[in-house]
C-alpha atoms as a PDB file:
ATOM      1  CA  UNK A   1     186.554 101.070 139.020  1.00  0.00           C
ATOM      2  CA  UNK A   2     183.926 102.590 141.293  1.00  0.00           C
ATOM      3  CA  UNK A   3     185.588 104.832 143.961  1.00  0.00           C
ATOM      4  CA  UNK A   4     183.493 104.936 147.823  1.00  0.00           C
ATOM      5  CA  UNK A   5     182.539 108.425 148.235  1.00  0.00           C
ATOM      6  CA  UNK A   6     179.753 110.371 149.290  1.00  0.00           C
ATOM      7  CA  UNK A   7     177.341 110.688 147.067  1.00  0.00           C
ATOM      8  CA  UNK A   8     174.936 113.642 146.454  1.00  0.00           C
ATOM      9  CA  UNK A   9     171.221 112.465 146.216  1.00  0.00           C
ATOM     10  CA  UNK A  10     171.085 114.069 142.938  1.00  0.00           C
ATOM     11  CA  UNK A  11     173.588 112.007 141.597  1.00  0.00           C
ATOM     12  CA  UNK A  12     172.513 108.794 142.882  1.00  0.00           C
ATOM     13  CA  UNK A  13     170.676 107.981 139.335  1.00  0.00           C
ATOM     14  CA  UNK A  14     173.957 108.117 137.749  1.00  0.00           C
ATOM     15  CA  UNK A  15     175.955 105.793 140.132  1.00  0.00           C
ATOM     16  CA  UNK A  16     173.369 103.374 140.106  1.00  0.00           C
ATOM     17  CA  UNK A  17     173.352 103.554 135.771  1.00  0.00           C
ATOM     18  CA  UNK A  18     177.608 103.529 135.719  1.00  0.00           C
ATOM     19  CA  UNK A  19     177.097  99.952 138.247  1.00  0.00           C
ATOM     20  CA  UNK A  20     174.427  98.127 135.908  1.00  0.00           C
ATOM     21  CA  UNK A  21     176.279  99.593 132.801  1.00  0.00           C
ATOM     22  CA  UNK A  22     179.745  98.175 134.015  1.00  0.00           C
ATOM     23  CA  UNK A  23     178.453  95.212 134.905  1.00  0.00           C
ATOM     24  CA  UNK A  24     176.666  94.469 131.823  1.00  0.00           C
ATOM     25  CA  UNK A  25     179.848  95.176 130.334  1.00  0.00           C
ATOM     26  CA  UNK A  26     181.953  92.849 131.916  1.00  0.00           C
ATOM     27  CA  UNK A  27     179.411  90.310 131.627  1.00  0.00           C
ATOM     28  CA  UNK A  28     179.411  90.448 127.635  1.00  0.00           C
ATOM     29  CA  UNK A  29     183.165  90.368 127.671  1.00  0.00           C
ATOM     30  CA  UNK A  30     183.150  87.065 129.458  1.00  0.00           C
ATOM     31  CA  UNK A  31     180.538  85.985 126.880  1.00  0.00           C
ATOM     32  CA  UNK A  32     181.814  86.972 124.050  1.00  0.00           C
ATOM     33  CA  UNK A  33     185.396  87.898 124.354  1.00  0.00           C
ATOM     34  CA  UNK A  34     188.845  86.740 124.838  1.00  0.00           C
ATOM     35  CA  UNK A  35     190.174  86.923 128.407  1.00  0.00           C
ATOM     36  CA  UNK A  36     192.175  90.221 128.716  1.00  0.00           C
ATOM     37  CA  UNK A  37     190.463  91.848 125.894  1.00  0.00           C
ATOM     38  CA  UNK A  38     189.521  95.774 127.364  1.00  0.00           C
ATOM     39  CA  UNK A  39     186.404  97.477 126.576  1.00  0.00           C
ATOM     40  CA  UNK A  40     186.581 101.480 127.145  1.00  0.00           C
ATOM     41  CA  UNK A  41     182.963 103.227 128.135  1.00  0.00           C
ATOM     42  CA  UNK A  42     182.750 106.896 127.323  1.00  0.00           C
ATOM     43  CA  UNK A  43     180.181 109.033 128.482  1.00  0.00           C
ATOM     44  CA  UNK A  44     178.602 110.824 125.606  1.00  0.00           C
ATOM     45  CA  UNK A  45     178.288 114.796 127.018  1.00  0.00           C
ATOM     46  CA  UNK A  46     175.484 116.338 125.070  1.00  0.00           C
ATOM     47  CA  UNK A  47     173.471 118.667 127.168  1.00  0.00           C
ATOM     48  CA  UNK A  48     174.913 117.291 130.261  1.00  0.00           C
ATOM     49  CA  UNK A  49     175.340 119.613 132.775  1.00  0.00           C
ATOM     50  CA  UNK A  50     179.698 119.735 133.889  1.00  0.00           C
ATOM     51  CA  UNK A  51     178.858 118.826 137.536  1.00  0.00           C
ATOM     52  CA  UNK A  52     177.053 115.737 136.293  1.00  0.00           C
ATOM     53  CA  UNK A  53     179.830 114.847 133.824  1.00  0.00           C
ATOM     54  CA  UNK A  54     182.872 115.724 136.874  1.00  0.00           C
ATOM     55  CA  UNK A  55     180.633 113.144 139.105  1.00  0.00           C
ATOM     56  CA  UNK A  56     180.659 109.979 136.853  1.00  0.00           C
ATOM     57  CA  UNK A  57     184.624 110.795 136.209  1.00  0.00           C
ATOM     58  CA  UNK A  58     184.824 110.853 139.702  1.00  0.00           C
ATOM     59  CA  UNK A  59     183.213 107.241 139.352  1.00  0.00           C
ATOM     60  CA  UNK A  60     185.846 106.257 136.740  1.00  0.00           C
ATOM     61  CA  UNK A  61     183.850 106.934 133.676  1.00  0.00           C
ATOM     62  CA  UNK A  62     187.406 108.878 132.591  1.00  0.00           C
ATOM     63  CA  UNK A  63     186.149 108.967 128.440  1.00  0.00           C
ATOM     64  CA  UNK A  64     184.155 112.202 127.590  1.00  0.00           C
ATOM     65  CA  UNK A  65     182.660 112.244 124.262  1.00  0.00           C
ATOM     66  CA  UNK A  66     181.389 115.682 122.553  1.00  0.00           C
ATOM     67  CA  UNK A  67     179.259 115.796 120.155  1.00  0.00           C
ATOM     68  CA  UNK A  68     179.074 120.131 119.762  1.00  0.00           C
ATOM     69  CA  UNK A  69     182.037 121.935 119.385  1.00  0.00           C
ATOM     70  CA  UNK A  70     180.042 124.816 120.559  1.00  0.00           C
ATOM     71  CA  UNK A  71     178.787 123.330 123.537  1.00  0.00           C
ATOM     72  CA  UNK A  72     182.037 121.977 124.730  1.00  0.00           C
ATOM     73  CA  UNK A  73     183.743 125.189 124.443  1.00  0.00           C
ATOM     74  CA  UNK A  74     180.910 126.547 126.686  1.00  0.00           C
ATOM     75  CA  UNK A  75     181.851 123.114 129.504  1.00  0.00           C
ATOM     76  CA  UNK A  76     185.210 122.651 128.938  1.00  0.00           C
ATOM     77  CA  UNK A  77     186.678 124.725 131.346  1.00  0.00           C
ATOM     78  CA  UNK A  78     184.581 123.009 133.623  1.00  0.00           C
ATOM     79  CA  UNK A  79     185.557 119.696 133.384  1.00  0.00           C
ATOM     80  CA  UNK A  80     187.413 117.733 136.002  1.00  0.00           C
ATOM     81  CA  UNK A  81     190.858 117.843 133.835  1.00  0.00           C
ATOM     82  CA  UNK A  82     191.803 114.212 134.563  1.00  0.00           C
ATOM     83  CA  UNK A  83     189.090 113.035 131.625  1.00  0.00           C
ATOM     84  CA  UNK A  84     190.426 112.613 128.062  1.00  0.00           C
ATOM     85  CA  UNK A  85     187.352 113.914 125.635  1.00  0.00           C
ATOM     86  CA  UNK A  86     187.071 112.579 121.993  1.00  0.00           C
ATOM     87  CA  UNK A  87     184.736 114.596 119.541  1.00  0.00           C
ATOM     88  CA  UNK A  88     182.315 112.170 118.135  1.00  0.00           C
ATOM     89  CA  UNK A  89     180.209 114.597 116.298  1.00  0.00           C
ATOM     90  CA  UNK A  90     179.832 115.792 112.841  1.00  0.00           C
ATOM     91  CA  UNK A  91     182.963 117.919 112.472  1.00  0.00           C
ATOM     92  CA  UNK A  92     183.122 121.084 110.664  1.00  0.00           C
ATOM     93  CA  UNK A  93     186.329 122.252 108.674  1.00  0.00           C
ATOM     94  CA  UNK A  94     186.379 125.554 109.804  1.00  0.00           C
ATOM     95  CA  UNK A  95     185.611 124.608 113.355  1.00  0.00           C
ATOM     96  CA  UNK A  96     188.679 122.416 113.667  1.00  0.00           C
ATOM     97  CA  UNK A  97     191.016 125.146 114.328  1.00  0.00           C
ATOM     98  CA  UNK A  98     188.877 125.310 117.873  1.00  0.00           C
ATOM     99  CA  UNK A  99     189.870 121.680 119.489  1.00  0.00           C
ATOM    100  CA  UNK A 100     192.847 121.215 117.786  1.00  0.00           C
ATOM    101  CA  UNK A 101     194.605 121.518 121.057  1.00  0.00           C
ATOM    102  CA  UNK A 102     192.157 120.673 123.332  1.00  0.00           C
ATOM    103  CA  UNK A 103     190.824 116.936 122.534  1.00  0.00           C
ATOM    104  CA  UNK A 104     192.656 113.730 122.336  1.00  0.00           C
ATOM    105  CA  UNK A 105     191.265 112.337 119.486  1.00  0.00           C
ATOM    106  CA  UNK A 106     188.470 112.924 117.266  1.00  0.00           C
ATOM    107  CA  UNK A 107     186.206 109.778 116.193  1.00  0.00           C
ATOM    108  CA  UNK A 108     184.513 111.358 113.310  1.00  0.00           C
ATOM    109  CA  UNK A 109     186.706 111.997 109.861  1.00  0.00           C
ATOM    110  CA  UNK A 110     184.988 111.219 107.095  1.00  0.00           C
ATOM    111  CA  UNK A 111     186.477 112.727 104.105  1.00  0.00           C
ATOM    112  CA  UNK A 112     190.204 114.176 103.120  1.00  0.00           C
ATOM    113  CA  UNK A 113     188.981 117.446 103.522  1.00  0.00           C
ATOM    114  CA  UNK A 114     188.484 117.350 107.391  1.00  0.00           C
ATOM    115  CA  UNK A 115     191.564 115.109 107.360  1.00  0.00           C
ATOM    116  CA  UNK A 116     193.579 117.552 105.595  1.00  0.00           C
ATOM    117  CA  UNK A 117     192.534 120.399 107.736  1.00  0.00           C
ATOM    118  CA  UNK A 118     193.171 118.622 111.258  1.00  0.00           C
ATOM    119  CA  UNK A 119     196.619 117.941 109.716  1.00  0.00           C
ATOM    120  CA  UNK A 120     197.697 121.371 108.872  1.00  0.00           C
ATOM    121  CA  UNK A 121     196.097 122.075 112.095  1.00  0.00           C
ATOM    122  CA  UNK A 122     197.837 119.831 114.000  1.00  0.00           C
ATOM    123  CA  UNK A 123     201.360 120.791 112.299  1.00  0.00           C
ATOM    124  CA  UNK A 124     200.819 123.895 112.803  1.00  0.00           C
ATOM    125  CA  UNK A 125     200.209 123.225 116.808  1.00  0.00           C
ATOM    126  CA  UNK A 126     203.470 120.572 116.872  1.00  0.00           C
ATOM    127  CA  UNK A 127     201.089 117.673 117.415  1.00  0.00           C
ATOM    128  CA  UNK A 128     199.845 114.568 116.032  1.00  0.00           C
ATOM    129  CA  UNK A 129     195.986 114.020 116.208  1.00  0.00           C
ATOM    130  CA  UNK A 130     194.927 110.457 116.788  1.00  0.00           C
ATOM    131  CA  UNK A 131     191.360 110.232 114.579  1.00  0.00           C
ATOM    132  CA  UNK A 132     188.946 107.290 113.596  1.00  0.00           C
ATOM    133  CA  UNK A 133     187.249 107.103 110.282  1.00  0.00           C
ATOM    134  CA  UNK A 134     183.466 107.382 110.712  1.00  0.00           C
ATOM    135  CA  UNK A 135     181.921 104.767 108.430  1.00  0.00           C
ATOM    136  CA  UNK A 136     177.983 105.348 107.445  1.00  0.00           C
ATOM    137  CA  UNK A 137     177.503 101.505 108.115  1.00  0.00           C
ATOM    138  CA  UNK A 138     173.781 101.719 107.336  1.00  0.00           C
ATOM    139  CA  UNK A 139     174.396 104.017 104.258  1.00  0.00           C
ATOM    140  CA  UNK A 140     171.407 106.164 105.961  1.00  0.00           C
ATOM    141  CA  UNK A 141     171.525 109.629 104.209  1.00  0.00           C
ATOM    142  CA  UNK A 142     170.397 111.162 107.501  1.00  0.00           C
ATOM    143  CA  UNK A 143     174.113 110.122 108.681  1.00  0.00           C
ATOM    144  CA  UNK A 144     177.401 111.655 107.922  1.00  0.00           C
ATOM    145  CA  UNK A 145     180.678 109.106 107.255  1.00  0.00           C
ATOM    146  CA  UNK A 146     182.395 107.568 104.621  1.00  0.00           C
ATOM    147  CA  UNK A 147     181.103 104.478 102.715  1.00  0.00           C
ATOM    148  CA  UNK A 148     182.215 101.022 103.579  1.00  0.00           C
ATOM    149  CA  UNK A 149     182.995 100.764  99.921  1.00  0.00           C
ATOM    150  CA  UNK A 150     185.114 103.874 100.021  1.00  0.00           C
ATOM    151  CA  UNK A 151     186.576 103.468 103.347  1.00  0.00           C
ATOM    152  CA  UNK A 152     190.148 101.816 102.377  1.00  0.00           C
ATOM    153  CA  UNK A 153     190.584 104.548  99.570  1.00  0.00           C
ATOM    154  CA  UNK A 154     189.634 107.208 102.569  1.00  0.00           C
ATOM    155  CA  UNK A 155     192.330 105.289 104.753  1.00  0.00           C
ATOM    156  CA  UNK A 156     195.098 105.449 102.102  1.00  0.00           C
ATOM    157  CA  UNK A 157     194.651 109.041 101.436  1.00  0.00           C
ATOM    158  CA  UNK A 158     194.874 110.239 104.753  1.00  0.00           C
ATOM    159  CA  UNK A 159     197.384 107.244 106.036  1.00  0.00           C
ATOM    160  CA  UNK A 160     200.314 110.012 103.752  1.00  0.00           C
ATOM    161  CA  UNK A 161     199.465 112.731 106.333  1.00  0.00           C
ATOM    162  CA  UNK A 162     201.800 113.255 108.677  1.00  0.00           C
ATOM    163  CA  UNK A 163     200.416 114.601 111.928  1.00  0.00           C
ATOM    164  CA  UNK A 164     197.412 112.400 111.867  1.00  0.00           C
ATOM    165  CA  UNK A 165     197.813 108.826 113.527  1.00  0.00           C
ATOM    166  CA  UNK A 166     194.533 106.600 112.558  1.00  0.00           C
ATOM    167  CA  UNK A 167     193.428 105.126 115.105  1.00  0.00           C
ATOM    168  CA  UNK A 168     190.667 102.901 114.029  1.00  0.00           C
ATOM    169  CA  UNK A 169     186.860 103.020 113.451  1.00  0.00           C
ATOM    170  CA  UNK A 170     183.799 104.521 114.474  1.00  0.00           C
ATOM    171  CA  UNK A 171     180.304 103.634 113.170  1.00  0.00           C
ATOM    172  CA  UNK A 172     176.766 104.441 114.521  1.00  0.00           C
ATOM    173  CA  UNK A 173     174.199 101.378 113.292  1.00  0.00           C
ATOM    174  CA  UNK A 174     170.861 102.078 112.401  1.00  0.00           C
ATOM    175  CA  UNK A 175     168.471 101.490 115.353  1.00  0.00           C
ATOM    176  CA  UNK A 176     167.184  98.201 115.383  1.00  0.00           C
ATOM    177  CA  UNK A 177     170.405  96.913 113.047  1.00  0.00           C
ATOM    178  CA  UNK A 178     170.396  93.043 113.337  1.00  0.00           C
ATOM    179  CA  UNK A 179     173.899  91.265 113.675  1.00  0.00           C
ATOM    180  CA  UNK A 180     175.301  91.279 110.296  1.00  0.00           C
ATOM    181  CA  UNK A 181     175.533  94.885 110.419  1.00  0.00           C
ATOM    182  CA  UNK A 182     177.982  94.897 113.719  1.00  0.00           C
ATOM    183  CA  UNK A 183     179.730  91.842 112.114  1.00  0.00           C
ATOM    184  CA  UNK A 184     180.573  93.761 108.857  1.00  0.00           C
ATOM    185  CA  UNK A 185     181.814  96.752 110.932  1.00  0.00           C
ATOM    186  CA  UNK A 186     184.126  94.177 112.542  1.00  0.00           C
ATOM    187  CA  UNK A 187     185.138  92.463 108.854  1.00  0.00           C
ATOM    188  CA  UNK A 188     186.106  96.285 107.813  1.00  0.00           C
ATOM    189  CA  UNK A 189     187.955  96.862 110.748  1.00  0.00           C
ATOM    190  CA  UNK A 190     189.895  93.875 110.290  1.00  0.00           C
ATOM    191  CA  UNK A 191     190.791  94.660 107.058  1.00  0.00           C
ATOM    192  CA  UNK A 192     191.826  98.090 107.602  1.00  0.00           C
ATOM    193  CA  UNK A 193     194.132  96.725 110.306  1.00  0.00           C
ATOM    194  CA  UNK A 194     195.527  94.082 107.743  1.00  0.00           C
ATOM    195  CA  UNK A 195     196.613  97.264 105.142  1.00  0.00           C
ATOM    196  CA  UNK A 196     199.447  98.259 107.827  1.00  0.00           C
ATOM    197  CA  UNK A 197     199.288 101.583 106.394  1.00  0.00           C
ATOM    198  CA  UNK A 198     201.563 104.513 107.337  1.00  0.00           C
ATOM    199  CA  UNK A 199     200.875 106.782 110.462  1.00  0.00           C
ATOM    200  CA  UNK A 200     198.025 104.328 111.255  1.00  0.00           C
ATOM    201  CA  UNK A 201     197.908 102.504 114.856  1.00  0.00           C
ATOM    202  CA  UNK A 202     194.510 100.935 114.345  1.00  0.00           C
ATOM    203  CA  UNK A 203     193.418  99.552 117.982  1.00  0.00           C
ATOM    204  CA  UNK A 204     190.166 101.150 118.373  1.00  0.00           C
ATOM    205  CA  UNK A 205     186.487 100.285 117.540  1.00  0.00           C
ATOM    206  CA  UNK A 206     183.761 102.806 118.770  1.00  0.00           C
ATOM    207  CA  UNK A 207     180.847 100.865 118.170  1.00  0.00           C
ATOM    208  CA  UNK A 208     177.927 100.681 120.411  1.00  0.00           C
ATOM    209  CA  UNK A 209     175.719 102.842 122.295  1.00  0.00           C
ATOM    210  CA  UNK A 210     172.819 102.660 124.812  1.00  0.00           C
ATOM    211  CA  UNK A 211     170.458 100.576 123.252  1.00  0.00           C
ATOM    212  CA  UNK A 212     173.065  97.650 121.593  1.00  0.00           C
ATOM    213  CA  UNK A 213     176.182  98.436 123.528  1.00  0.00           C
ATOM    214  CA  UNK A 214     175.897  94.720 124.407  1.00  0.00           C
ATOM    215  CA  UNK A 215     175.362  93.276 120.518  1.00  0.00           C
ATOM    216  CA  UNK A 216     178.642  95.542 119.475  1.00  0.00           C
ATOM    217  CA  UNK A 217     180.771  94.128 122.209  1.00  0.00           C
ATOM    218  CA  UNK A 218     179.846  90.842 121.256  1.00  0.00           C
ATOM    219  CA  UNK A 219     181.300  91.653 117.337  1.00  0.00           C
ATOM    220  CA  UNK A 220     184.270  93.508 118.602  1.00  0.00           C
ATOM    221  CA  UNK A 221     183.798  96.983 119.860  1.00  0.00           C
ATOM    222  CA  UNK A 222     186.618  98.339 122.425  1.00  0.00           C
ATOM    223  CA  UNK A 223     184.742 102.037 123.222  1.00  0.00           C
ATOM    224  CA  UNK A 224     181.285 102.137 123.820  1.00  0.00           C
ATOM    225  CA  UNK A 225     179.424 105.427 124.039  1.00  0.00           C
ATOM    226  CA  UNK A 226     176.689 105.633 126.384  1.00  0.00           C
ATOM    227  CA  UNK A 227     174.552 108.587 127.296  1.00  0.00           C
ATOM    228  CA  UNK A 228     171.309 108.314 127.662  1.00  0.00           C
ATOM    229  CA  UNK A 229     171.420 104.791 129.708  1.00  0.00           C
ATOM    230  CA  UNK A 230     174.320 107.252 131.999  1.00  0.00           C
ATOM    231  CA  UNK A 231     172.962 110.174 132.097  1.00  0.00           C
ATOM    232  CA  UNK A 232     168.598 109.554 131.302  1.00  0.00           C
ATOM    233  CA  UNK A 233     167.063 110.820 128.582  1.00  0.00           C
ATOM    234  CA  UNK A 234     168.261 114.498 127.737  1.00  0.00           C
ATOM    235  CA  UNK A 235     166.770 117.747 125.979  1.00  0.00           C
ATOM    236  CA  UNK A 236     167.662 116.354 122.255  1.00  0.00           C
ATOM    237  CA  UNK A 237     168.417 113.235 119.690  1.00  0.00           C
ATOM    238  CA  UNK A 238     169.346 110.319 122.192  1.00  0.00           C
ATOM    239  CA  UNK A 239     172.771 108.780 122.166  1.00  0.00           C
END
């Protein structure tokens, strides 16, 4: 995955985190997975500056996740235009209308509201917007997403819109979450995949992050998002 180039000495840090975070990787998918299972690593963008972000791409780190529309609007431009970038922040309805044509996928809906916005949206723009439902796995108020009690419901609703293809799940754990917590994001995932609703592809899992991107390969993630362990410790909240 790892191209040979020449690497600026500022940069080094990061090509030295994308080697130990690959590997690690790779090594819990031989642990824990089936052979030929794929596990995606995005790098999580938040006060990143672009040339950082255009070196690890360069590296094959081809996932960009945003977690400020605002901020991304500012870097996008910017961006080596070979990466794909997911939003994986809280979402705003009237900020929607922004990345509808921009992103290829955004990782947090969490209520028909949003959903029915980035549909009409996404109509409007003759596209169909591949989304994950955010589920508040920790039911920690401090955290946006749907309920794991409500998720289905959530599903079903937004499974009759048309220009939105679900895609899956995303879920951040509380810090510190012990096993059963990954293990019941990979029950619900299961079970959304078993409704076979409409305009729903469900193949994704976004699960896992810097400090337990191990633990949620081990119960099933396919993206992890990694920032902080890519990038070191930035300006604001840690992802």
């Amino acid at each position: 995955m790892v191209q040979t180039v020449k690497v600026p000495p500022e940069f080094s840090y990061i090509l030295e985190n994308i080697k130990e975070i690959s590997y690690n990787v790779n090594n819990a998918k031989a642990k824990y997975r089936s052979e030929g299972d794929t596990v995606e690593i995005m790098a999580v963008t938040k006060t990143v500056e672009p040339e950082k972000v255009n070196f690890a791409v360069s590296q094959g780190i081809t996932l960009l996740g945003e977690n400020r529309v605002q901020e991304y609007l500012s870097k996008k431009d910017s961006y080596d235009k070979s990466a794909k970038v997911h939003i994986i922040g809280h979402l705003q309805t009237n900020k929607v209308k922004y990345i509808i044509n921009d992103v290829d996928m955004i990782q947090s809906v969490d209520s028909l509201k949003l959903a029915n916005e980035i549909n009409r949206l996404a109509e409007k723009n003759s596209r169909v917007m591949d989304v994950l439902l955010e589920v508040n796995i920790g039911d920690e108020a401090s955290k946006s997403g749907v309920s794991a009690q409500a998720l289905y419901e959530l599903a079903g609703q937004i499974s009759v819109l048309d220009n939105i293809r679900i895609r899956g799940l995303m879920a951040i754990p509380p810090i510190g979450a012990d096993e059963s917590v990954f293990e019941h994001m990979k029950e619900l995932f299961e079970g959304l995949k078993e409704k076979k609703l409409r305009n729903m592809q469900a193949d994704v899992l976004s699960m896992g992050m810097s400090g337990d991107y191990e633990l949620a390969i081990k119960h099933g993630s396919n993206l992890v998002r990694i920032g902080t362990k890519l990038f070191g410790a930035r300006k604001y909240m840690e992802v």
